[in-house]
N, C-alpha and C. Protein backbone atom coordinates (compact mmCIF):
# COMPACT_ATOMS: atom_id res chain seq x y z
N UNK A 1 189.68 -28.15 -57.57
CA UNK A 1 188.29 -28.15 -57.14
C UNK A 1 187.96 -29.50 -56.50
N UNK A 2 186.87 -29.72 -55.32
CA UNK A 2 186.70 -30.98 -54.88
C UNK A 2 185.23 -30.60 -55.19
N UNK A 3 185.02 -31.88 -55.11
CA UNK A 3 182.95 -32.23 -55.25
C UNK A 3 182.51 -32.51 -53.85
N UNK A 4 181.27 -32.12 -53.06
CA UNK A 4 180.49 -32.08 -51.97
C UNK A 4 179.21 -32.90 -52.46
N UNK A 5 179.06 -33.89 -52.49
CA UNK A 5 177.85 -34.63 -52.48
C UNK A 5 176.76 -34.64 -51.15
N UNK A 6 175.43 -34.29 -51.09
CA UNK A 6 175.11 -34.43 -50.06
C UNK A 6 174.00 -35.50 -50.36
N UNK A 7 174.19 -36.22 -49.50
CA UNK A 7 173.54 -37.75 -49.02
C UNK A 7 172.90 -37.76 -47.47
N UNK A 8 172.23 -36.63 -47.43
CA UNK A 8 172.08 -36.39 -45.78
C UNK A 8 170.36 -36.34 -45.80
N UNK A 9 169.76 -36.13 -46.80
CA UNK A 9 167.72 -35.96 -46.61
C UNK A 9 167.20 -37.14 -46.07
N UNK A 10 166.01 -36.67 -45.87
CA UNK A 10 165.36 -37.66 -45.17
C UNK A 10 165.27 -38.73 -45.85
N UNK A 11 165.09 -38.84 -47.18
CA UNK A 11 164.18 -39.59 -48.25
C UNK A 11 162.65 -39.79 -48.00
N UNK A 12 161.96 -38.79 -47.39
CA UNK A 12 160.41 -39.31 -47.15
C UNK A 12 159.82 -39.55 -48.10
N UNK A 13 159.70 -39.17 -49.50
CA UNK A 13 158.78 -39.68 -50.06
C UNK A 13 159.07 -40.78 -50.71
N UNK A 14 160.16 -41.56 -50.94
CA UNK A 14 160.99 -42.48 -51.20
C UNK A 14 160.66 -43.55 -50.18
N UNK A 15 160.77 -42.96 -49.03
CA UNK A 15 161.59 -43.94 -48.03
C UNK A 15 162.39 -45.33 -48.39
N UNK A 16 163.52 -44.78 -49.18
CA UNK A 16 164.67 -45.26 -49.76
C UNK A 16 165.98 -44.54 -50.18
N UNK A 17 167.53 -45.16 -49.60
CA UNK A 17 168.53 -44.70 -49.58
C UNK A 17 168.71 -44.08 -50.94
N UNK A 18 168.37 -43.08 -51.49
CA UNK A 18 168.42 -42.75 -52.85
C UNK A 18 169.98 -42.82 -53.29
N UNK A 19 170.66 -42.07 -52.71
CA UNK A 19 172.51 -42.72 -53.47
C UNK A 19 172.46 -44.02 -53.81
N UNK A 20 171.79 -45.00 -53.12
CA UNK A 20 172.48 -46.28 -53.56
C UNK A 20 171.00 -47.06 -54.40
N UNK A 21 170.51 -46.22 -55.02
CA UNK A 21 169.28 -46.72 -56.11
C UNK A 21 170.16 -47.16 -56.97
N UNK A 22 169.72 -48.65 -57.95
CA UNK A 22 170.43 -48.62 -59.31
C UNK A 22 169.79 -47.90 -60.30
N UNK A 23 170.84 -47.24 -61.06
CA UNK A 23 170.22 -47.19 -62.42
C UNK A 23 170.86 -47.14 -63.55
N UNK A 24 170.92 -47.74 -64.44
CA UNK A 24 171.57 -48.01 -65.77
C UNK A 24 172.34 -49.76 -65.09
N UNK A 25 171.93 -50.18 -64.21
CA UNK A 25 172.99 -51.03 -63.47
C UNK A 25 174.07 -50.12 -62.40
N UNK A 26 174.00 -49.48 -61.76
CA UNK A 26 175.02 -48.92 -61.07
C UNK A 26 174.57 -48.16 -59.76
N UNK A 27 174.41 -48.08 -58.67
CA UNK A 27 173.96 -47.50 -57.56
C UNK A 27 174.10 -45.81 -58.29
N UNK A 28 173.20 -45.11 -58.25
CA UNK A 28 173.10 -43.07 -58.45
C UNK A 28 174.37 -42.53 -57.92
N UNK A 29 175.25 -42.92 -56.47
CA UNK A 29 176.44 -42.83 -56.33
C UNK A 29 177.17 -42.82 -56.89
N UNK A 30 177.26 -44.07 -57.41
CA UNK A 30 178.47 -44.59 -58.39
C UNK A 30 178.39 -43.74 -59.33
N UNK A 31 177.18 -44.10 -60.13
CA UNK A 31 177.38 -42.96 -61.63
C UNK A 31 178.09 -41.46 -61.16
N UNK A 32 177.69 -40.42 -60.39
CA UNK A 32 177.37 -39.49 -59.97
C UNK A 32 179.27 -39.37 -59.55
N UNK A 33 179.99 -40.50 -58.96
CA UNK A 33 181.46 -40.33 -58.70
C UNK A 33 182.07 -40.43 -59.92
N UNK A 34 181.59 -41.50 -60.92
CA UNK A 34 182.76 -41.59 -62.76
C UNK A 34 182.21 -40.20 -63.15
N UNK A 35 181.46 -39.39 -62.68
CA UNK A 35 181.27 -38.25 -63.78
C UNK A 35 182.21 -37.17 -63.08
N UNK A 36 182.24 -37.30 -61.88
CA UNK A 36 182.88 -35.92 -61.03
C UNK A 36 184.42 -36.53 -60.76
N UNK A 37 184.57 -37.59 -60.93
CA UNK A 37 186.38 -38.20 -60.73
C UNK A 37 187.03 -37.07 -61.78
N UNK A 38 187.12 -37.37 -63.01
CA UNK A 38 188.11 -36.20 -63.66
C UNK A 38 188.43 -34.78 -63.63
N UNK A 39 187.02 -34.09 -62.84
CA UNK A 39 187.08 -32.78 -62.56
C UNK A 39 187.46 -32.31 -61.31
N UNK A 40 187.72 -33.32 -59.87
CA UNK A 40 187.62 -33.20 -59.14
C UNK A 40 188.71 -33.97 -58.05
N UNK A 41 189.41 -32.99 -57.24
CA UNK A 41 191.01 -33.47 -56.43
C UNK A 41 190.35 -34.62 -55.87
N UNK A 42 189.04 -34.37 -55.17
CA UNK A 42 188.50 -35.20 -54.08
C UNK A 42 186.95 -35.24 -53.88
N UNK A 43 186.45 -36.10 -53.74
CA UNK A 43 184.74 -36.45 -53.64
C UNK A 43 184.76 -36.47 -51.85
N UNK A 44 183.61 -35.56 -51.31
CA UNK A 44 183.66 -35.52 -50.23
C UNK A 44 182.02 -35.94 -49.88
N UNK A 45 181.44 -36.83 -49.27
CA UNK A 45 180.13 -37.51 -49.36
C UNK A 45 179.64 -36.65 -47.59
N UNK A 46 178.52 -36.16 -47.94
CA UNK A 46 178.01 -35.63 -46.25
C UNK A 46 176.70 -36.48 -46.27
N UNK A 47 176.88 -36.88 -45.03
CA UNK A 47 175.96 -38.44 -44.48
C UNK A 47 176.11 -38.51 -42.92
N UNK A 48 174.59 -38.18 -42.66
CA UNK A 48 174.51 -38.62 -41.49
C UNK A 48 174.30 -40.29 -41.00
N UNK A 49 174.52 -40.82 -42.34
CA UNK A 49 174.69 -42.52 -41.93
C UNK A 49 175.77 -43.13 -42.84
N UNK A 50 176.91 -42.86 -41.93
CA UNK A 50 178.12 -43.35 -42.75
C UNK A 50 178.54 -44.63 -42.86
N UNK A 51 177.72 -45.72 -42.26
CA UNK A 51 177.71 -46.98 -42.49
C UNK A 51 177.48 -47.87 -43.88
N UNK A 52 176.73 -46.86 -44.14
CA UNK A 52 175.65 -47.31 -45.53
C UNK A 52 177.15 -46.67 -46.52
N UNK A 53 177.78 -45.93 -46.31
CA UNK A 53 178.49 -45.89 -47.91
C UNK A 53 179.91 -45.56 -47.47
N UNK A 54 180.72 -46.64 -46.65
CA UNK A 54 181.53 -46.62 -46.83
C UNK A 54 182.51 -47.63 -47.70
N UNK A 55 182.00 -48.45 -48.07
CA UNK A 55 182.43 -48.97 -49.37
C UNK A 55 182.75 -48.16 -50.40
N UNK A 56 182.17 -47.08 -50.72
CA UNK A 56 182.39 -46.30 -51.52
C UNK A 56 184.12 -45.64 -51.52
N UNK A 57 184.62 -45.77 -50.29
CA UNK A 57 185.65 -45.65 -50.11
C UNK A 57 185.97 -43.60 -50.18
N UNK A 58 185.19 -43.07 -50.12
CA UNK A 58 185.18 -41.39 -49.68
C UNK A 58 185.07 -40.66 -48.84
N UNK A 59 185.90 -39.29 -48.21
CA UNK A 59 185.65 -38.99 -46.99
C UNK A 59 184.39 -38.66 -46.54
N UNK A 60 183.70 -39.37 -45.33
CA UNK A 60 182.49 -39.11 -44.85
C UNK A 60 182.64 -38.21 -44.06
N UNK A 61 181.40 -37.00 -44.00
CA UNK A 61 181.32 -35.65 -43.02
C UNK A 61 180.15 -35.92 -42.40
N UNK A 62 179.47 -35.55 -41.68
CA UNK A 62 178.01 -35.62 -40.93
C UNK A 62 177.68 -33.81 -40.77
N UNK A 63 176.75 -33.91 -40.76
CA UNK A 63 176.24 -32.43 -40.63
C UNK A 63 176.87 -31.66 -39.81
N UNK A 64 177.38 -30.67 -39.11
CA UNK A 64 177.20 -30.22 -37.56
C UNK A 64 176.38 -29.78 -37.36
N UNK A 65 175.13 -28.80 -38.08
CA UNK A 65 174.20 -28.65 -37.84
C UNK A 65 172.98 -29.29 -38.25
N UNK A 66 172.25 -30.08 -37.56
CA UNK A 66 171.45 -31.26 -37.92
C UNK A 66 169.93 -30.75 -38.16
N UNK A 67 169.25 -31.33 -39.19
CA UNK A 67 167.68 -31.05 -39.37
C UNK A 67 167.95 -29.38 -40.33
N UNK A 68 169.04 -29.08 -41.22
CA UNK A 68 168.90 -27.62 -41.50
C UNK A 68 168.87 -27.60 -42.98
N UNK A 69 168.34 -29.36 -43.77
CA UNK A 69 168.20 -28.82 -45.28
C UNK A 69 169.42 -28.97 -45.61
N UNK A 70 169.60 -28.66 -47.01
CA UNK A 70 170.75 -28.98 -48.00
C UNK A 70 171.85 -27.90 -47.66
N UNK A 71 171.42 -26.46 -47.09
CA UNK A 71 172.27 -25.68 -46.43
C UNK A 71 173.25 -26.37 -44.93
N UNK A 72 172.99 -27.17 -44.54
CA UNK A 72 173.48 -27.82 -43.40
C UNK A 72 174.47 -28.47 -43.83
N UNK A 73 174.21 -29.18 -45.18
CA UNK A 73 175.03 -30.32 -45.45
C UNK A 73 176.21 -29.57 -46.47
N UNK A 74 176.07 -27.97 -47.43
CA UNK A 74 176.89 -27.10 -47.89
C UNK A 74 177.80 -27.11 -46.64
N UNK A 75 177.57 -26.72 -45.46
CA UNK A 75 178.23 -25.90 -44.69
C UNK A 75 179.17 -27.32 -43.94
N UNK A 76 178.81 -28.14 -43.88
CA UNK A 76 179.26 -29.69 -43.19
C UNK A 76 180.35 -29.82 -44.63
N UNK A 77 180.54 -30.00 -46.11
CA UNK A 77 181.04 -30.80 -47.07
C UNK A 77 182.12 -29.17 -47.21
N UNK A 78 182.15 -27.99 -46.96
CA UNK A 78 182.83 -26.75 -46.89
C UNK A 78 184.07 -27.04 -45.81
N UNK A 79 183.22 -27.04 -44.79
CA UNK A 79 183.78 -26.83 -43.35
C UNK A 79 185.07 -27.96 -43.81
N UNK A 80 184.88 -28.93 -44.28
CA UNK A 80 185.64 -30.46 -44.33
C UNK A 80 186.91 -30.12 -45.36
N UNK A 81 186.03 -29.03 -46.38
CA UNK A 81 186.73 -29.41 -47.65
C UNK A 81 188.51 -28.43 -47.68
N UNK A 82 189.40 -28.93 -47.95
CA UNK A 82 190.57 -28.28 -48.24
C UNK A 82 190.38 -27.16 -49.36
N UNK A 83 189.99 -27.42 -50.42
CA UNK A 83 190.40 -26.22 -51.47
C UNK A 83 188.91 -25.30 -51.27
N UNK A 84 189.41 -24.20 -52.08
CA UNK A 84 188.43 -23.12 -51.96
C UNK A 84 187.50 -23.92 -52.71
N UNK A 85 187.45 -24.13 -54.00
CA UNK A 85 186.52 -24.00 -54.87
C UNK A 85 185.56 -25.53 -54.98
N UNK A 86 183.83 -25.95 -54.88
CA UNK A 86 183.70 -27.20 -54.33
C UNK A 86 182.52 -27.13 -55.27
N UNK A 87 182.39 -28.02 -55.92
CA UNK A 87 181.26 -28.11 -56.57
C UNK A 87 180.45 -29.16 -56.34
N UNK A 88 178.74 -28.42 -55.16
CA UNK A 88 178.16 -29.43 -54.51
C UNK A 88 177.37 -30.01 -55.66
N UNK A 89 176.77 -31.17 -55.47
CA UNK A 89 175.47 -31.52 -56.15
C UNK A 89 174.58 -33.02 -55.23
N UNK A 90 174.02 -33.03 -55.34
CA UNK A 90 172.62 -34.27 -54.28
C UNK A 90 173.20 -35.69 -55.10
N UNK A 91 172.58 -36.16 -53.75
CA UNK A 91 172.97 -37.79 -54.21
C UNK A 91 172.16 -38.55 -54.88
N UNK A 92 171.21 -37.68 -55.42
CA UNK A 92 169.78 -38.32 -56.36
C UNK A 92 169.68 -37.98 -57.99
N UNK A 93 171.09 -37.24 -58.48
CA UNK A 93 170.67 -37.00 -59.90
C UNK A 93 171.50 -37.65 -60.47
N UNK A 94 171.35 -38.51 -61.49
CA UNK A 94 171.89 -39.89 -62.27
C UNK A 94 172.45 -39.57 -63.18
N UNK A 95 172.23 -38.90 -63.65
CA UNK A 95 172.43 -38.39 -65.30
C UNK A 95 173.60 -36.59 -65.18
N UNK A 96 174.11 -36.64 -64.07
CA UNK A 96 174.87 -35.19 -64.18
C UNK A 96 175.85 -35.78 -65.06
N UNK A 97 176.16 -34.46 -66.11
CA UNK A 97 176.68 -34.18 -67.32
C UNK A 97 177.96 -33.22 -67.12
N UNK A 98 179.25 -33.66 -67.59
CA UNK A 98 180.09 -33.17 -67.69
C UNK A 98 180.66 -31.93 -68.17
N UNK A 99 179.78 -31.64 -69.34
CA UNK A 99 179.57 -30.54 -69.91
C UNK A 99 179.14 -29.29 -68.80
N UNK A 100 178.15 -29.75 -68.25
CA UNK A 100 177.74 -28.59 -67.42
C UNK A 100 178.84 -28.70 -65.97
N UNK A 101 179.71 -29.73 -65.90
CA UNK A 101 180.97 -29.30 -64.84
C UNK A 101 182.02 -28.51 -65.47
N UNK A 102 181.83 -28.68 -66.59
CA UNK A 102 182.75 -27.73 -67.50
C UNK A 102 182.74 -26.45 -67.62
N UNK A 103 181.24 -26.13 -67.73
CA UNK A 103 181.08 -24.95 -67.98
C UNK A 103 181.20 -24.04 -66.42
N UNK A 104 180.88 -24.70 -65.23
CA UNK A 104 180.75 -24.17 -63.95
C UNK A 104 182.12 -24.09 -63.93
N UNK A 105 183.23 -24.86 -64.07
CA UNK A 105 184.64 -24.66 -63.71
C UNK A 105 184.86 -23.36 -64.22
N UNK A 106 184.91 -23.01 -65.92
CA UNK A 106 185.16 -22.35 -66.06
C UNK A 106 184.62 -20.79 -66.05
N UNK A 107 183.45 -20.77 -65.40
CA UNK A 107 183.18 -19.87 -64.86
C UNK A 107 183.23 -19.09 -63.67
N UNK A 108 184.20 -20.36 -62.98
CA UNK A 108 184.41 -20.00 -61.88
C UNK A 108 185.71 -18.97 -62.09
N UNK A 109 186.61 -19.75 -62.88
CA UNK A 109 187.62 -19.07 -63.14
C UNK A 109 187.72 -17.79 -63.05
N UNK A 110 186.46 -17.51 -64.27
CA UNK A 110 186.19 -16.06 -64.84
C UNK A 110 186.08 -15.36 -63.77
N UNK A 111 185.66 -16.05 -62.59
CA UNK A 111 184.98 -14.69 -62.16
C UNK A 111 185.38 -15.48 -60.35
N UNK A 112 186.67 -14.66 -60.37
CA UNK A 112 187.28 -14.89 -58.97
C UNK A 112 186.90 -14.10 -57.73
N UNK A 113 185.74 -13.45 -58.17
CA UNK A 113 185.20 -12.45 -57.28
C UNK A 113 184.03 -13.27 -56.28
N UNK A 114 183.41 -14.39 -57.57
CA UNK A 114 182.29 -14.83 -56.88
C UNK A 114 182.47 -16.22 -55.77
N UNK A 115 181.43 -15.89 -55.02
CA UNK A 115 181.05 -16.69 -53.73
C UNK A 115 180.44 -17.93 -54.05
N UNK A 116 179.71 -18.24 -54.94
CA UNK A 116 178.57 -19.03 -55.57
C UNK A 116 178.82 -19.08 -57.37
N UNK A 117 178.88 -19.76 -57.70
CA UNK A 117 179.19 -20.23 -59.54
C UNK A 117 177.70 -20.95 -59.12
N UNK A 118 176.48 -20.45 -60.01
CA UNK A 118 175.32 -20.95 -59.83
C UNK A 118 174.67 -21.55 -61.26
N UNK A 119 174.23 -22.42 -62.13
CA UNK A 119 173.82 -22.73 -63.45
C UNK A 119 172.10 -22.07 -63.26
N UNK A 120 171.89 -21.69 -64.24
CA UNK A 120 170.33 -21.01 -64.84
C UNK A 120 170.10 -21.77 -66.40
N UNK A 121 169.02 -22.33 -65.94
CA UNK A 121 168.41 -22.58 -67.34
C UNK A 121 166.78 -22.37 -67.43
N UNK A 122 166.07 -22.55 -68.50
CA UNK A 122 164.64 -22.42 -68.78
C UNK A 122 163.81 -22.97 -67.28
N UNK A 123 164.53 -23.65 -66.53
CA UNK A 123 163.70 -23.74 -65.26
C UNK A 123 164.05 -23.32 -63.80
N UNK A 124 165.23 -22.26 -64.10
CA UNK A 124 165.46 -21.58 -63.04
C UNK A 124 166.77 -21.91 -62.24
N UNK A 125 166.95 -21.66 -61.46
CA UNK A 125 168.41 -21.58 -60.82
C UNK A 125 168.85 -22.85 -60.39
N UNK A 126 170.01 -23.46 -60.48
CA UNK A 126 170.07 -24.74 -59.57
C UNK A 126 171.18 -25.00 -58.64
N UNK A 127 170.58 -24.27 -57.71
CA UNK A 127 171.69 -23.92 -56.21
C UNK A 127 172.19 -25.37 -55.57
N UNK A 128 171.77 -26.45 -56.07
CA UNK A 128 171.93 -28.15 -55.31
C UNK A 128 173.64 -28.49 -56.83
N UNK A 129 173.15 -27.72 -58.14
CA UNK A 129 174.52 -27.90 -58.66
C UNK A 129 174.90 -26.93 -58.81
N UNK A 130 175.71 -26.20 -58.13
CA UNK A 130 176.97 -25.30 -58.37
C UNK A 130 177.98 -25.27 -57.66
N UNK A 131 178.97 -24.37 -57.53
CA UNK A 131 179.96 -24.61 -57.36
C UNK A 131 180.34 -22.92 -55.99
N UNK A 132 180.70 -23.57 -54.34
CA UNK A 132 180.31 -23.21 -53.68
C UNK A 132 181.97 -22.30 -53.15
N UNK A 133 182.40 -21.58 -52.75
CA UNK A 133 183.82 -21.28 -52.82
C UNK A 133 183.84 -21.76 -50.42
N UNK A 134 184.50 -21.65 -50.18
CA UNK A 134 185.13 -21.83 -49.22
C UNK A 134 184.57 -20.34 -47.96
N UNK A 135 184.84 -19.41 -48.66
CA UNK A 135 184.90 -18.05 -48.32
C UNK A 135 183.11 -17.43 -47.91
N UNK A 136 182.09 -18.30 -48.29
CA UNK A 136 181.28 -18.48 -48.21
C UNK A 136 180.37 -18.66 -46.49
N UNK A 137 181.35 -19.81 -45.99
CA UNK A 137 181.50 -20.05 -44.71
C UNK A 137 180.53 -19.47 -44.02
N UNK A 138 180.95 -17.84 -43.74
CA UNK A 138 180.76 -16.90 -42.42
C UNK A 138 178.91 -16.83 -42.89
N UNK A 139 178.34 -16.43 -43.70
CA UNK A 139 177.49 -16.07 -44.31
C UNK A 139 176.55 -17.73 -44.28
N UNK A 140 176.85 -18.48 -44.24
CA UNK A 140 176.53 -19.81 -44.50
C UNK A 140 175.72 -20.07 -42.42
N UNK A 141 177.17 -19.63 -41.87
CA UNK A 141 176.93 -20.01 -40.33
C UNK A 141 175.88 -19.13 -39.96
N UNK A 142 176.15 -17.81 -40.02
CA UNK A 142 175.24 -16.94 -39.43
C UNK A 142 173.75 -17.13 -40.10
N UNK A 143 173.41 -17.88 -40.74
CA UNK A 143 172.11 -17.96 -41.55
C UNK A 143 171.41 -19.01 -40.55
N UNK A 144 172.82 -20.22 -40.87
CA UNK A 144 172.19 -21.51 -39.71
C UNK A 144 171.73 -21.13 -38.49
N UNK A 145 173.23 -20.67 -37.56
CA UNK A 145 172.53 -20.01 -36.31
C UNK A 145 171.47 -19.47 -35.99
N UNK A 146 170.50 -18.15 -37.07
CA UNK A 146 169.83 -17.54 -37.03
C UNK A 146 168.42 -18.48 -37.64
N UNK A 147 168.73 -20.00 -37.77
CA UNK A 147 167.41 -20.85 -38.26
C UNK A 147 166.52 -20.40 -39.54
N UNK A 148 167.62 -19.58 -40.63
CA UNK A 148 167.29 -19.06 -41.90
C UNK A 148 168.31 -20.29 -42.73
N UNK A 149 167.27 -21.17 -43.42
CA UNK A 149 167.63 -22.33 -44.01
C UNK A 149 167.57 -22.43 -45.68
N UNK A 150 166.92 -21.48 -46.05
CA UNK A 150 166.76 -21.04 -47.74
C UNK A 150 167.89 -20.72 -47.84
N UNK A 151 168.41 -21.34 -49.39
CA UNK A 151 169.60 -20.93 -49.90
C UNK A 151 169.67 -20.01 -50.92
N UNK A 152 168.19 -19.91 -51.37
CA UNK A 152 167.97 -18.58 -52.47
C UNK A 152 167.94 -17.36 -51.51
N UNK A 153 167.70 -17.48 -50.37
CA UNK A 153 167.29 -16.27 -49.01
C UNK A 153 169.33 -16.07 -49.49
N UNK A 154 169.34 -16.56 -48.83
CA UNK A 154 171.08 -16.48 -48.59
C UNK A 154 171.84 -15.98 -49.89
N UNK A 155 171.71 -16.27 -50.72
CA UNK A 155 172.42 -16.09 -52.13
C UNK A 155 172.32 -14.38 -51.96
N UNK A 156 171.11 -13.43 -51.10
CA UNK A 156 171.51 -12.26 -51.64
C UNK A 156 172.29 -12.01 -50.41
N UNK A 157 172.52 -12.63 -49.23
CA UNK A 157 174.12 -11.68 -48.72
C UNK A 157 175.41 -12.25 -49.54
N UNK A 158 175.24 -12.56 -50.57
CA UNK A 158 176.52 -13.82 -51.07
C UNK A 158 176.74 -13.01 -52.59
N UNK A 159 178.11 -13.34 -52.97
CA UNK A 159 178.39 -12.92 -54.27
C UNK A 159 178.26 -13.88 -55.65
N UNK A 160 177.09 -13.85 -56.08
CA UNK A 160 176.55 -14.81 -56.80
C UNK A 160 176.84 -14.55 -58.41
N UNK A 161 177.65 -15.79 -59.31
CA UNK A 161 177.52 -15.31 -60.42
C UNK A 161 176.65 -16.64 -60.97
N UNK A 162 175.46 -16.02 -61.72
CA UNK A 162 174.50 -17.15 -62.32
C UNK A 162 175.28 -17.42 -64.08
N UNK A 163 174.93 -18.66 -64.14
CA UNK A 163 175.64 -19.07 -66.03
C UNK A 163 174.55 -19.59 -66.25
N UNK A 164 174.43 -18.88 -67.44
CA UNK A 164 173.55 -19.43 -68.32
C UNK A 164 173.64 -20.52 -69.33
N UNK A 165 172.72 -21.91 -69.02
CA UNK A 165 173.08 -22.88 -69.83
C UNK A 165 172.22 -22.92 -71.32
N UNK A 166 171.87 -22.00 -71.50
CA UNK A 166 171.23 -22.35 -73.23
C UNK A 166 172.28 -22.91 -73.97
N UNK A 167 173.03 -22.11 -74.15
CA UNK A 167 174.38 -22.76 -75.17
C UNK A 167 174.63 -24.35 -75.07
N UNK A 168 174.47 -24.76 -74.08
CA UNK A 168 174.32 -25.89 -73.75
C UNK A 168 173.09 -26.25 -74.45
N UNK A 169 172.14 -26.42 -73.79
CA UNK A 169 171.07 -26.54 -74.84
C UNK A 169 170.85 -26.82 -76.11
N UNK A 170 171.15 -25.95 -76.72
CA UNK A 170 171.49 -25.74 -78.01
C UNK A 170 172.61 -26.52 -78.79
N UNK A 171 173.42 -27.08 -78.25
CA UNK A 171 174.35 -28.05 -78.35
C UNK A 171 173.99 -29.32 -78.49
N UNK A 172 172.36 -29.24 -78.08
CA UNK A 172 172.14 -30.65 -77.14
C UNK A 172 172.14 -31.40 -76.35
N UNK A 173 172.43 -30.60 -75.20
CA UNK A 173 172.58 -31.48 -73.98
C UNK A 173 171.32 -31.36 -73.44
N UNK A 174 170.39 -32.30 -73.26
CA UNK A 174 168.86 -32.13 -72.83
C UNK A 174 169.40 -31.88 -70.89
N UNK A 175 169.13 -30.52 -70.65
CA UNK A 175 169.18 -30.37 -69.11
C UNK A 175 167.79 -31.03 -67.99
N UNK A 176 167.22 -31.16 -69.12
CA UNK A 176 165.73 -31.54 -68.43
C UNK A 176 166.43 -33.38 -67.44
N UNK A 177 166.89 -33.91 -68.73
CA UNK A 177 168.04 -35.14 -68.04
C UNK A 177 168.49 -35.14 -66.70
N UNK A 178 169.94 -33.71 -67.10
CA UNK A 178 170.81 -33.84 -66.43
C UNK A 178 170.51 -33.56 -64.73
N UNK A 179 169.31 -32.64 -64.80
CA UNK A 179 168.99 -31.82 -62.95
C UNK A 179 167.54 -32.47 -62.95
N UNK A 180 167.15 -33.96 -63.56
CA UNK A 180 166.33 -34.59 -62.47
C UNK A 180 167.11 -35.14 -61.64
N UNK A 181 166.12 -35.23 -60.38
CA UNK A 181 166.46 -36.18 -59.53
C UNK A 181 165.10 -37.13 -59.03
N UNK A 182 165.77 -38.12 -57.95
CA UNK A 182 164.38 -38.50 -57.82
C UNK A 182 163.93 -38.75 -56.39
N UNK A 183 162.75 -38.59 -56.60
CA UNK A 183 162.12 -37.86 -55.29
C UNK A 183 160.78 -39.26 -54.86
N UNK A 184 160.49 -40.07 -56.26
CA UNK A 184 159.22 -41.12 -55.67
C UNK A 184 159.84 -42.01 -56.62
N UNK A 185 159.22 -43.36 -56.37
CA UNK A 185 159.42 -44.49 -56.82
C UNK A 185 158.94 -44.34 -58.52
N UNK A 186 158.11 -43.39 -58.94
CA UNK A 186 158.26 -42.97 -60.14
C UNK A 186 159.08 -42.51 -60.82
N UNK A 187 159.51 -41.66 -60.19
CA UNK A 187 161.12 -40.81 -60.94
C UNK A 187 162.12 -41.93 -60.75
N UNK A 188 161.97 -42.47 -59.95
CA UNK A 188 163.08 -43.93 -60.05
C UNK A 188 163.20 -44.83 -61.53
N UNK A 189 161.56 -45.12 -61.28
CA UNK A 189 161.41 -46.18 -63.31
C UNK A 189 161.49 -44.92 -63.94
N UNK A 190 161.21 -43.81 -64.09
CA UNK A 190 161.58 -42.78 -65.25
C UNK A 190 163.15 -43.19 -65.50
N UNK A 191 163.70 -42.88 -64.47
CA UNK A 191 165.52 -42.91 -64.88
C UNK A 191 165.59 -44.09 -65.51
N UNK A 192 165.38 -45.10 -64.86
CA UNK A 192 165.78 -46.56 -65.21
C UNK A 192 165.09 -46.87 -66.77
N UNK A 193 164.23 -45.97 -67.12
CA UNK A 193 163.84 -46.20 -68.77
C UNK A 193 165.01 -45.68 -69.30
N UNK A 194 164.95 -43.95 -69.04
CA UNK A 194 166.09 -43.20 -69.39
C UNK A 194 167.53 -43.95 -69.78
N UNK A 195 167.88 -44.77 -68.48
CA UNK A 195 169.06 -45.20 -68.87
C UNK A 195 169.14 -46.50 -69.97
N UNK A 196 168.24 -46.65 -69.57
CA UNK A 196 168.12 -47.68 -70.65
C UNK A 196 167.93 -46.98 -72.44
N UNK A 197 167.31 -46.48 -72.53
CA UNK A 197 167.68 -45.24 -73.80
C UNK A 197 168.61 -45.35 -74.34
């Protein structure tokens, strides 16, 4: 499996490089690569400003289709990626949890039929972390072309298997954590308390 990070939004309400925010001490990047290194052949970063993170030392992609949303940057970190199986997630959530790469791997396994390995919990689907197969592609383009940019729109020509994370939950893994991201200079000091926690 490789990881698809996308680092490609505007940041408007930010107006700040959100990958390279610190938090806990560490740029959101950084954390976001020690969690996906063990699960993952290869970290593939999609950035339409590959200046800003090539220190990071990862293959940079740029969109091909530009201005089309987080679907642009699926289809850019796909198009790039060698193996079928890719598990995207945004360059703004600090706190992704291993557990829940665990559980997407192995659901992918289960279920070699599906197009999309998608996580569901008490707040609904989270299409920015799952795990995207290769085969996906054709269905991906013809959406772009046609200037249909929703990825929940898309999920029904697609073979979608949703996992349910309660068990998780219930374990203790607070998901409320793991699928923030941050979007204003508030959710920024939220994390930075968080990590400090």
């Amino acid at each position: 499996m490789n990881a698809v990070i996308l680092a490609g939004g505007r940041n408007s309400r930010i107006r700040l490089h959100k990958a390279l925010l610190p938090v806990g001490g560490a740029p959101i990047l950084q954390r976001i690569i020690e969690v996906l290194s063990p699960w993952c052949n290869e970290i593939i970063l999609v950035t339409n400003e590959p200046e800003l993170y090539r220190s990071f030392h990862l293959p940079l992609v740029s969109d091909y289709y530009q201005k089309c949303g987080p679907m642009g940057g699926i289809h850019a970190g796909l198009s790039f990626s060698r193996e079928e199986d890719n598990l995207v997630v945004p360059c703004d959530m600090p706190f992704l949890h291993e557990a829940v790469v665990q559980v997407l791997q192995v659901a992918a396994a289960e279920h070699p039929e599906a197009e999309v390995v998608v996580p569901r919990w008490s707040c609904g689907l989270e299409p920015l972390h799952a795990i995207y197969r290769r085969r996906c592609l054709p269905v991906l383009v013809e959406r772009l072309e046609r200037g249909q940019y929703g990825l929940h729109r898309a999920f029904g020509a697609l073979r979608v298997v949703e996992v349910d994370l309660t068990p998780l939950e219930q374990k203790g893994v607070n998901l409320h954590r793991v699928f923030m991201n941050i979007n204003t200079r508030a959710d920024w000091r939220a994390a930075e308390e968080l990590a400090r926690q």
